[in-house]
Protein backbone atom coordinates (compact mmCIF):
# COMPACT_ATOMS: atom_id res chain seq x y z
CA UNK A 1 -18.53 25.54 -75.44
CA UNK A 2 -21.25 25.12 -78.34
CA UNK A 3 -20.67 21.14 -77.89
CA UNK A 4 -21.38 20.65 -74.43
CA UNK A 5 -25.10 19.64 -73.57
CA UNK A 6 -25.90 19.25 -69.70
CA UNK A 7 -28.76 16.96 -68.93
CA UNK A 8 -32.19 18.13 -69.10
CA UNK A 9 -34.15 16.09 -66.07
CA UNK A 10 -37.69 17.74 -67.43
CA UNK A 11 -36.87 16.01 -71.49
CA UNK A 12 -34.84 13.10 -70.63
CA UNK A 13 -34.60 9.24 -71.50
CA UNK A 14 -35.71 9.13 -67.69
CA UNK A 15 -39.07 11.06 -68.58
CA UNK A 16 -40.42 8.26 -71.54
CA UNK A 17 -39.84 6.12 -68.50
CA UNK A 18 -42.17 8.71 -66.47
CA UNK A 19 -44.35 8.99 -69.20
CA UNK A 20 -44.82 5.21 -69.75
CA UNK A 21 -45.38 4.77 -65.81
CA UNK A 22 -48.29 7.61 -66.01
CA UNK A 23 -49.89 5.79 -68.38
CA UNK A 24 -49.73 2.62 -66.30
CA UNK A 25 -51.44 4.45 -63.85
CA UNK A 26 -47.61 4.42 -61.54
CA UNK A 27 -47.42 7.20 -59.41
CA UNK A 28 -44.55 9.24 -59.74
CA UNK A 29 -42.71 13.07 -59.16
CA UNK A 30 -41.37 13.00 -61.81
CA UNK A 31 -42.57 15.19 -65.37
CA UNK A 32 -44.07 13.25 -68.06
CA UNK A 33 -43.60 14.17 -72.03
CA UNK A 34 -46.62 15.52 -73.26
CA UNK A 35 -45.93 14.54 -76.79
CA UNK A 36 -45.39 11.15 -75.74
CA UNK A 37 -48.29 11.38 -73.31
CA UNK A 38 -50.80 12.30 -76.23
CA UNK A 39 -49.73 9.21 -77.74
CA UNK A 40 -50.05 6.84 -75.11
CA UNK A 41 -53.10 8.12 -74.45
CA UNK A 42 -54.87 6.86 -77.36
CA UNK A 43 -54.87 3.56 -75.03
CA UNK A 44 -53.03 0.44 -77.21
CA UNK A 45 -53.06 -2.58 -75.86
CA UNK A 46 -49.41 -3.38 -76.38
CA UNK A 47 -46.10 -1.12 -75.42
CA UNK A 48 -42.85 -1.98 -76.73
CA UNK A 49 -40.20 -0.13 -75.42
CA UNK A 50 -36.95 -0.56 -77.41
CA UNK A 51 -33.77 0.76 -75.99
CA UNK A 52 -31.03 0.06 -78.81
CA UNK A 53 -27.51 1.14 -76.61
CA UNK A 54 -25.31 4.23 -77.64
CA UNK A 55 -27.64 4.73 -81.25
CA UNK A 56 -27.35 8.79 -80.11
CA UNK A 57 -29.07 11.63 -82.60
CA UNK A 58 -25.64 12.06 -83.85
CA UNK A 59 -24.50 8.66 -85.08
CA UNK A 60 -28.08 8.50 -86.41
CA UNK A 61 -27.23 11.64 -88.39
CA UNK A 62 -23.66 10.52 -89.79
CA UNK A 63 -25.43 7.30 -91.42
CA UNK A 64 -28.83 9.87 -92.61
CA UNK A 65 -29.71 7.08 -95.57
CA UNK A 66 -29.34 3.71 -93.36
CA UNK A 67 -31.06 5.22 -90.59
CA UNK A 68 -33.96 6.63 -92.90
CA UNK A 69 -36.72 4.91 -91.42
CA UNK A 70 -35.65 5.51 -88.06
CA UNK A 71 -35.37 9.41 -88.37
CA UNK A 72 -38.68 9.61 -90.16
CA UNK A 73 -40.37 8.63 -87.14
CA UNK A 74 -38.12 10.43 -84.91
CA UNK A 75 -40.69 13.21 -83.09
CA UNK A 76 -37.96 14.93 -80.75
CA UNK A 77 -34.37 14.70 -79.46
CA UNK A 78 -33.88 14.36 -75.91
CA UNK A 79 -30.88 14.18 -73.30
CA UNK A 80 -29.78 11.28 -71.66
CA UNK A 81 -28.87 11.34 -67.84
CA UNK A 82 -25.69 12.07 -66.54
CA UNK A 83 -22.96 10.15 -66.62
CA UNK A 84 -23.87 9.47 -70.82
CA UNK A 85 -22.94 6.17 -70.07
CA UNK A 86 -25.23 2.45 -70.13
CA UNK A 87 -24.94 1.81 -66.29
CA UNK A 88 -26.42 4.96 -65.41
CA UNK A 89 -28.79 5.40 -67.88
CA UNK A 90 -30.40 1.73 -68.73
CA UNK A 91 -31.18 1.36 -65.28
CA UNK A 92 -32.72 5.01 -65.22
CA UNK A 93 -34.75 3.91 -68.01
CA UNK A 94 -35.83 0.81 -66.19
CA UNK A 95 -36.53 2.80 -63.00
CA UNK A 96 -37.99 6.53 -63.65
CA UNK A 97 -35.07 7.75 -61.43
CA UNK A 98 -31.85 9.47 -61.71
CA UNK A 99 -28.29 7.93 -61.26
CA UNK A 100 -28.17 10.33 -58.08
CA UNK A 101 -31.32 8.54 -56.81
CA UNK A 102 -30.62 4.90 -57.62
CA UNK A 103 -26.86 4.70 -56.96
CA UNK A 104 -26.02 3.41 -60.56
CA UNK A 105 -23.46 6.05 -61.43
CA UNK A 106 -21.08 4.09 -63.80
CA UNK A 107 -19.55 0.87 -65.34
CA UNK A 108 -16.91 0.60 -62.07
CA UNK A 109 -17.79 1.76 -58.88
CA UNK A 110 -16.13 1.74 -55.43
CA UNK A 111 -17.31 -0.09 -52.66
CA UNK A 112 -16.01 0.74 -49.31
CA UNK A 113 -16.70 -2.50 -47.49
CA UNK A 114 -14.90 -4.70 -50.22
CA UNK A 115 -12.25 -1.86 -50.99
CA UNK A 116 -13.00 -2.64 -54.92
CA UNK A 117 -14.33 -1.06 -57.74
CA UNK A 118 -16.94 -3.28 -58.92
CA UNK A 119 -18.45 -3.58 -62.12
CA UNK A 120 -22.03 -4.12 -60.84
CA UNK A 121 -23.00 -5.72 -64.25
CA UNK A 122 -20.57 -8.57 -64.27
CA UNK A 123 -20.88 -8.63 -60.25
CA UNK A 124 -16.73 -8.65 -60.24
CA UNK A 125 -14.03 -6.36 -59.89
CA UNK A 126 -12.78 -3.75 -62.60
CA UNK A 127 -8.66 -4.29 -61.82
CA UNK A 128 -8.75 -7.69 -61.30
CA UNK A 129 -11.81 -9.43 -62.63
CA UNK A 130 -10.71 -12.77 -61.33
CA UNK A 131 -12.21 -11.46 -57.96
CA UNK A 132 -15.44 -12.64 -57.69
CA UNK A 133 -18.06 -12.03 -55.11
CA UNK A 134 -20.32 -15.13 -53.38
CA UNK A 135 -23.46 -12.58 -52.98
CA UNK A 136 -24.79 -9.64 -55.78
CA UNK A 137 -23.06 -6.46 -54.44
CA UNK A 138 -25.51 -4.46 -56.47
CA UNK A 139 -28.34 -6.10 -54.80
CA UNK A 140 -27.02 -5.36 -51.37
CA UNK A 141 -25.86 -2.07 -52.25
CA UNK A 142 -27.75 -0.26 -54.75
CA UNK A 143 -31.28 -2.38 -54.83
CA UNK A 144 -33.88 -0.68 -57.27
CA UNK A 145 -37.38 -2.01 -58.36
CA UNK A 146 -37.70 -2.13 -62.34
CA UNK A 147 -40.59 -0.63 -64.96
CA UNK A 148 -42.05 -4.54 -65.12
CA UNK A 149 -42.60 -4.35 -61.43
CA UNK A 150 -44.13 -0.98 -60.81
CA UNK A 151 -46.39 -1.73 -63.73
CA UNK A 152 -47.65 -5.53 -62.73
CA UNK A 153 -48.32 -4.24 -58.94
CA UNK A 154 -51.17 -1.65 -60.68
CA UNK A 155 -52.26 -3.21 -63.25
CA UNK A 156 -53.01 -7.12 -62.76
CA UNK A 157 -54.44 -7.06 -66.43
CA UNK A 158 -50.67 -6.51 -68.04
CA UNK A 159 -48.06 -8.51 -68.71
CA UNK A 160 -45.21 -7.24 -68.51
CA UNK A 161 -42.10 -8.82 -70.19
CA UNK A 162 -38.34 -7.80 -70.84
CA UNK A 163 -36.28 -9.06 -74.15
CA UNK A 164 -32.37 -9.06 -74.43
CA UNK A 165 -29.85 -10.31 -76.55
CA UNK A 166 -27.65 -12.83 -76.91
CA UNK A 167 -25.26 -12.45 -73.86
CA UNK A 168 -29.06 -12.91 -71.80
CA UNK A 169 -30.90 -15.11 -74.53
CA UNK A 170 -28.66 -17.44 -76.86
CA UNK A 171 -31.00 -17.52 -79.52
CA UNK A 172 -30.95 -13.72 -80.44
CA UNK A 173 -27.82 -13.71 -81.96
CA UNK A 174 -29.53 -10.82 -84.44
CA UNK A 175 -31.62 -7.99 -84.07
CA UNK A 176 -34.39 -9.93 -86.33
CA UNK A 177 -34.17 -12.69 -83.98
CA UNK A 178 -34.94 -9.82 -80.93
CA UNK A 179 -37.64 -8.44 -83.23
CA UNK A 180 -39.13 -11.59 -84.54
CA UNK A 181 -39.84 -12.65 -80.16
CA UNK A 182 -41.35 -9.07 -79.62
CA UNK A 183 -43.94 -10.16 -82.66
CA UNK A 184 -44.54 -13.27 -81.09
CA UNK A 185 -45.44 -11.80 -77.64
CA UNK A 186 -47.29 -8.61 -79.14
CA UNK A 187 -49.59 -11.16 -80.85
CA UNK A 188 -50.42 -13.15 -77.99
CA UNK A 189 -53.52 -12.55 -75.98
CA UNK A 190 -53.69 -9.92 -73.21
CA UNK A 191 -52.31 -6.47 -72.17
CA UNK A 192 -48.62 -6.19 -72.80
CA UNK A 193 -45.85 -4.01 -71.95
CA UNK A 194 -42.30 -5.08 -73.38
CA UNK A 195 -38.97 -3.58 -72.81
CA UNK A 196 -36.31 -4.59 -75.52
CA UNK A 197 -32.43 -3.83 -75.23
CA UNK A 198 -29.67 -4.31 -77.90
CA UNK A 199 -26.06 -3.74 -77.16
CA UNK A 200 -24.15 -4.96 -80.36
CA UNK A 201 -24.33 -0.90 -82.40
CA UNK A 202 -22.68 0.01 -78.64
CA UNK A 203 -19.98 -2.60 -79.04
CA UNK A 204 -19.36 -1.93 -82.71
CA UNK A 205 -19.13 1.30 -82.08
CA UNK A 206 -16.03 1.18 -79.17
CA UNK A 207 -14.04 -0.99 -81.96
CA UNK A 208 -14.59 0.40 -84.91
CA UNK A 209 -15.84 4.67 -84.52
CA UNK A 210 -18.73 6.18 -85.31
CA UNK A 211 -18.28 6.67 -89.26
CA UNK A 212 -17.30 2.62 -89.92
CA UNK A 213 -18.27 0.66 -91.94
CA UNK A 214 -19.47 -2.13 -89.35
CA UNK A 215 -21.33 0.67 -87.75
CA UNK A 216 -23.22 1.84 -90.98
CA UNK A 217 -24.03 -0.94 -91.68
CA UNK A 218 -25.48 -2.75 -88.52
CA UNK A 219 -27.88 0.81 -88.66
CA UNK A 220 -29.02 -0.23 -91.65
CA UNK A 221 -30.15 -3.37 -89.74
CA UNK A 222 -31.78 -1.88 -87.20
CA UNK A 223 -33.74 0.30 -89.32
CA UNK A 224 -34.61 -2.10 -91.26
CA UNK A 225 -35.93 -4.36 -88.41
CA UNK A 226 -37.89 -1.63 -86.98
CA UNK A 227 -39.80 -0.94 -90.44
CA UNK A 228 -40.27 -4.67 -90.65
CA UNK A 229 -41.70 -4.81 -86.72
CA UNK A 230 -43.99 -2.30 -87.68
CA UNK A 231 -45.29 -3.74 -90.80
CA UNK A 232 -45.25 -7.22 -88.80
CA UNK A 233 -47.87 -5.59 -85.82
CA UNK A 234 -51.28 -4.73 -85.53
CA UNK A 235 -52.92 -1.22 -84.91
CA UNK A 236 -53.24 -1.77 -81.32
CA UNK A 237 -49.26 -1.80 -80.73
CA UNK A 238 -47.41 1.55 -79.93
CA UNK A 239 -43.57 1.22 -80.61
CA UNK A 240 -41.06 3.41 -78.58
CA UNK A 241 -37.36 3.47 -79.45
CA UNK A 242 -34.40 5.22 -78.33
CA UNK A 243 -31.03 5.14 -77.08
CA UNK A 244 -29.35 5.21 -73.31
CA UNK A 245 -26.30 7.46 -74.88
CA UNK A 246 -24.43 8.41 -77.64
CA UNK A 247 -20.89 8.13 -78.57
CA UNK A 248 -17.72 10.21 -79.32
CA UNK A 249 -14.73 9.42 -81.28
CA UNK A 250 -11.98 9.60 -79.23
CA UNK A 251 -8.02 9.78 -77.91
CA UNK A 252 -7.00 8.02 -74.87
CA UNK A 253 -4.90 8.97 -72.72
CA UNK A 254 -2.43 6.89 -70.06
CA UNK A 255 -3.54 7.98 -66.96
CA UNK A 256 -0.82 5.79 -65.07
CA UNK A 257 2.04 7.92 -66.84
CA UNK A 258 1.44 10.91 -64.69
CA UNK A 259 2.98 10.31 -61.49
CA UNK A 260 2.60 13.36 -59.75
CA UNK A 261 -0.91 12.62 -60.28
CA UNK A 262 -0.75 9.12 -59.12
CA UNK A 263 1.01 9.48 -56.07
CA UNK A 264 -2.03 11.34 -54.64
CA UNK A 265 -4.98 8.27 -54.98
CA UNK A 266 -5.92 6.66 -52.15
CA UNK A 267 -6.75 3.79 -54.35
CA UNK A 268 -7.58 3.48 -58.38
CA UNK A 269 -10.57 5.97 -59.83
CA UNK A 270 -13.79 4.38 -60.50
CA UNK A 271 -16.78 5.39 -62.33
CA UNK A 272 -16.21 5.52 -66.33
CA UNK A 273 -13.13 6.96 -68.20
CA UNK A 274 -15.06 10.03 -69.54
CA UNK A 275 -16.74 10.55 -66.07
CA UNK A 276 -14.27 9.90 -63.40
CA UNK A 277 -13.94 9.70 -59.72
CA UNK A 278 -10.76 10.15 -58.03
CA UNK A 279 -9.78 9.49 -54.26
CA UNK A 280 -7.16 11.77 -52.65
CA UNK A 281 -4.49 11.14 -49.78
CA UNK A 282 -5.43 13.73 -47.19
CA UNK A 283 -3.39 16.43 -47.31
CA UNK A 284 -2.29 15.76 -51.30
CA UNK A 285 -5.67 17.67 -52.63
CA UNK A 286 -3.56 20.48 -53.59
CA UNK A 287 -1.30 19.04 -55.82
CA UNK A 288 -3.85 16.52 -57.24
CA UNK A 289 -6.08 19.77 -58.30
CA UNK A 290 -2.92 21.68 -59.51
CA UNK A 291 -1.40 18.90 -61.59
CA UNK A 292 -4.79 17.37 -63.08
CA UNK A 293 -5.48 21.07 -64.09
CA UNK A 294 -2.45 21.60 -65.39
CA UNK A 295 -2.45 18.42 -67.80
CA UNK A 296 -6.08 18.81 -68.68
CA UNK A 297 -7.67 21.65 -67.83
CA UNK A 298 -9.10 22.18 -71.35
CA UNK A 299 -10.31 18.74 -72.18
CA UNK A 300 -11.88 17.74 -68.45
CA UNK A 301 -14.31 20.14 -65.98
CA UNK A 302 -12.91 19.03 -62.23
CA UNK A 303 -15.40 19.44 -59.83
CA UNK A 304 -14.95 18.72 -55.89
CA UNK A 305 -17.34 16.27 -55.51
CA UNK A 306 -20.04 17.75 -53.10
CA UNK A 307 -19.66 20.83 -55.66
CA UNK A 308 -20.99 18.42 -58.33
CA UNK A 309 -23.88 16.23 -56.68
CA UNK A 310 -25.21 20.48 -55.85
CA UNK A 311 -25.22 21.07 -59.89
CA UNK A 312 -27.52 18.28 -59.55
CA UNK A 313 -25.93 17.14 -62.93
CA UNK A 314 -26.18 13.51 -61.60
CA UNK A 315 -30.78 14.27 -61.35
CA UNK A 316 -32.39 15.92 -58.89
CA UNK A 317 -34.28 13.40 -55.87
CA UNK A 318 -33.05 12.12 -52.65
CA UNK A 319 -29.72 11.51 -53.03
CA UNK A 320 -28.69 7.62 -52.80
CA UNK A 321 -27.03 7.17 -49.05
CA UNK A 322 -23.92 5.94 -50.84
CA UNK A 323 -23.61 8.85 -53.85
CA UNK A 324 -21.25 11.54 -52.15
CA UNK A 325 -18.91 7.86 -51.16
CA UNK A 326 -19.29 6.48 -55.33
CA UNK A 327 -17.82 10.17 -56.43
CA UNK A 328 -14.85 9.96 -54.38
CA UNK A 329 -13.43 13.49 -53.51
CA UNK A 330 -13.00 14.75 -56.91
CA UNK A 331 -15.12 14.10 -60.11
CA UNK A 332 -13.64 15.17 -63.60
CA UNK A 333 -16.06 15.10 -66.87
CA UNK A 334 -15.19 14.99 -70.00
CA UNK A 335 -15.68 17.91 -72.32
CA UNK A 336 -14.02 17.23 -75.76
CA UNK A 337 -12.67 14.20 -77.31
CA UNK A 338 -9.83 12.76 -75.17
CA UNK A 339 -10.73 9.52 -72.17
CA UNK A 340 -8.66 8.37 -69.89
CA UNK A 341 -7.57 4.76 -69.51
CA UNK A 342 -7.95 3.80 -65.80
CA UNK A 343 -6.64 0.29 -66.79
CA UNK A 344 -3.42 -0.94 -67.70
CA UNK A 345 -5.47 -3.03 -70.34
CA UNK A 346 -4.39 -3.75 -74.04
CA UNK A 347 -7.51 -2.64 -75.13
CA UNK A 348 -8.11 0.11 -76.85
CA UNK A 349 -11.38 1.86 -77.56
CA UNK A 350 -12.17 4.07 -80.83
CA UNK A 351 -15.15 6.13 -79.15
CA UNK A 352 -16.21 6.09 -76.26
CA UNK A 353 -19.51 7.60 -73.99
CA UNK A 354 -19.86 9.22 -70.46
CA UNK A 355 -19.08 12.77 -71.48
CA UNK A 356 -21.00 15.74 -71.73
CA UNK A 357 -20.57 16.58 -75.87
CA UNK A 358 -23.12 16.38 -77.54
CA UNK A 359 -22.13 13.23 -79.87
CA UNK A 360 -22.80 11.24 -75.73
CA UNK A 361 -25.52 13.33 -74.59
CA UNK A 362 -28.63 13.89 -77.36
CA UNK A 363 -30.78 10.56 -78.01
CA UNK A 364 -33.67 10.16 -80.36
CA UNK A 365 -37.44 9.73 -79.10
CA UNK A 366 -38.70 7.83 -81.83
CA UNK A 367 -42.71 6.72 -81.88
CA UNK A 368 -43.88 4.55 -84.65
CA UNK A 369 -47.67 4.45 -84.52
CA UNK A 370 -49.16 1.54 -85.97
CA UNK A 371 -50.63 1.90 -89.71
CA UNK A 372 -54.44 2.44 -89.82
């Protein structure tokens, strides 16, 4: 299986976290990336951190001549965590930890007290997002302290400041509008560290494919915004960018046509389609195991679920209280090109991230060092 890539936890988008920590002074076991060490170490005055979601090595490399800029300044290719997918992996990013550590596995996750799979983003509930909750489950349930706070409580000469789009901030409808508010803070006075996201290549990408059009050319616009933030800055300002995942072109596949399959939940699979978690009647484990297998055996690896939190694919650390209970009793990944659809939903994705392929799992550390 040439295209399967398991994460690395030593050369992960969890370790430029580590790294930029370290140089914070931010204790932490976990390793550092010596080539992005070296950098930082040259002491700059300003960090940005740009995360732009699912712009993996390989969509980078289908669209070589829009994302020129981009792969010029590209000094190594890294994994993301596991599950590839933005849930677990942004908030590794903004954390140093692993998705087995925080308890951010995926875009739906289950939640024994409410008996719902909630989608800890939108603070509702993946089957029926009319149910809302009156407190933040994530905040009850999975708490975690961010990058801007380990850094302020250290270092009470930095500032240190996060930047999102428009679903966050109305006015950056564009990535120039994004890159034209990290000028304006990198030029202000004082120590600053600044975290940037972008979601609209991820969202393009699910509609549209990897090879589109709409996705070639919003590349072009990011690379294009990243030359001109680097003209646009001074030689004191180190830029970071990279992705939380990649993305696959895929098939889907209607999980709620196989009944023998069905009949065996507990209640519906959370997690991500590409990374699921299923929840078994007891006594139906044998027929869930021999009918998944028999369906798709070569498109999905189906682990037990204590099996997989010991592979430690998930990161290594003391496991969050409620990981083995997120997982459900089995966990199937991904492996080739075909997702399931949990929901019963109209919509239909063209690619899709959460997988282990390589397309999902190998993300760009690029380092733009300012122009002496």
């Amino acid at each position: 299986m040439k295209n399967i890539v398991f994460p690395d936890y030593n050369r992960s988008l969890m370790n430029i976290t580590t790294s930029i920590l370290k140089y914070y002074g931010v204790k932490s076991n976990k390793a550092s990336l010596s080539i992005l060490e070296d950098e930082l170490n040259k002491n700059y005055r300003n960090v940005v951190y740009i995360l732009v979601d699912a712009m993996g090595t390989e969509v980078l490399k289908k669209h070589k001549k829009q994302a020129s800029f981009l792969l010029e300044n590209k000094i190594e290719t890294l994994t993301t965590v596991f599950p590839s997918t933005t849930v677990a992996a942004t908030v590794s990013a903004l954390t140093g930890k692993s998705p087995i550590e925080n308890g951010w596995i995926g875009w739906l996750q289950y939640i024994k007290e409410e008996d719902k799979s909630v989608i800890f983003f939108y603070n509702k509930d993946f089957y029926d997002e009319t149910v809302e909750f009156d407190y933040d489950v994530s905040e009850k349930y999975v708490p975690v302290t961010k990058i801007y706070q380990q850094i302020e409580e250290v270092n009470d000469d930095v500032e240190a400041i996060e930047i999102f789009p428009e679903f966050r901030t109305p006015e950056h409808k564009t990535f120039r509008d994004m890159t034209n508010t990290i000028i304006k803070d990198c030029k202000k006075e004082g120590k600053k560290f600044i975290y940037a996201y972008w979601d609209k290549l991820d969202t393009y990408l699910h509609k549209t494919g990897t090879k589109s059009l709409e996705v070639r050319n919003h590349i072009e616009e990011i690379n294009s915004d990243i030359r001109y933030l680097s003209e646009s800055l001074d030689d004191d300002t180190l830029i970071i960018v990279t992705a939380d995942h990649g993305m696959i072109d895929i098939e889907e596949i209607e999980l709620w046509k196989f009944d023998k399959i069905i009949e065996t939940f507990t209640h519906n699979p959370s997690i991500e389609a590409r990374a699921t978690a299923f929840f078994i009647k007891e006594g139906m484990e044998e027929q869930f195991v021999t009918e998944f297998n028999k369906n798709f055996k070569e498109s999905f690896i189906l682990y037990k679920s204590e099996d997989a939190i010991i592979t430690k694919i998930c990161g290594e650390g003391v496991n969050h209280p409620k990981a083995k209970e997120f997982l459900g009793d089995y966990f199937s990944i991904a492996i080739d090109k075909y997702s399931f659809k949990l929901s019963n939903s109209k919509r239909a994705f063209k690619a899709q991230h959460a997988g282990l392929t390589k397309e999902e799992m190998l993300i760009p550390l690029i380092v733009i060092r300012p122009k002496k």
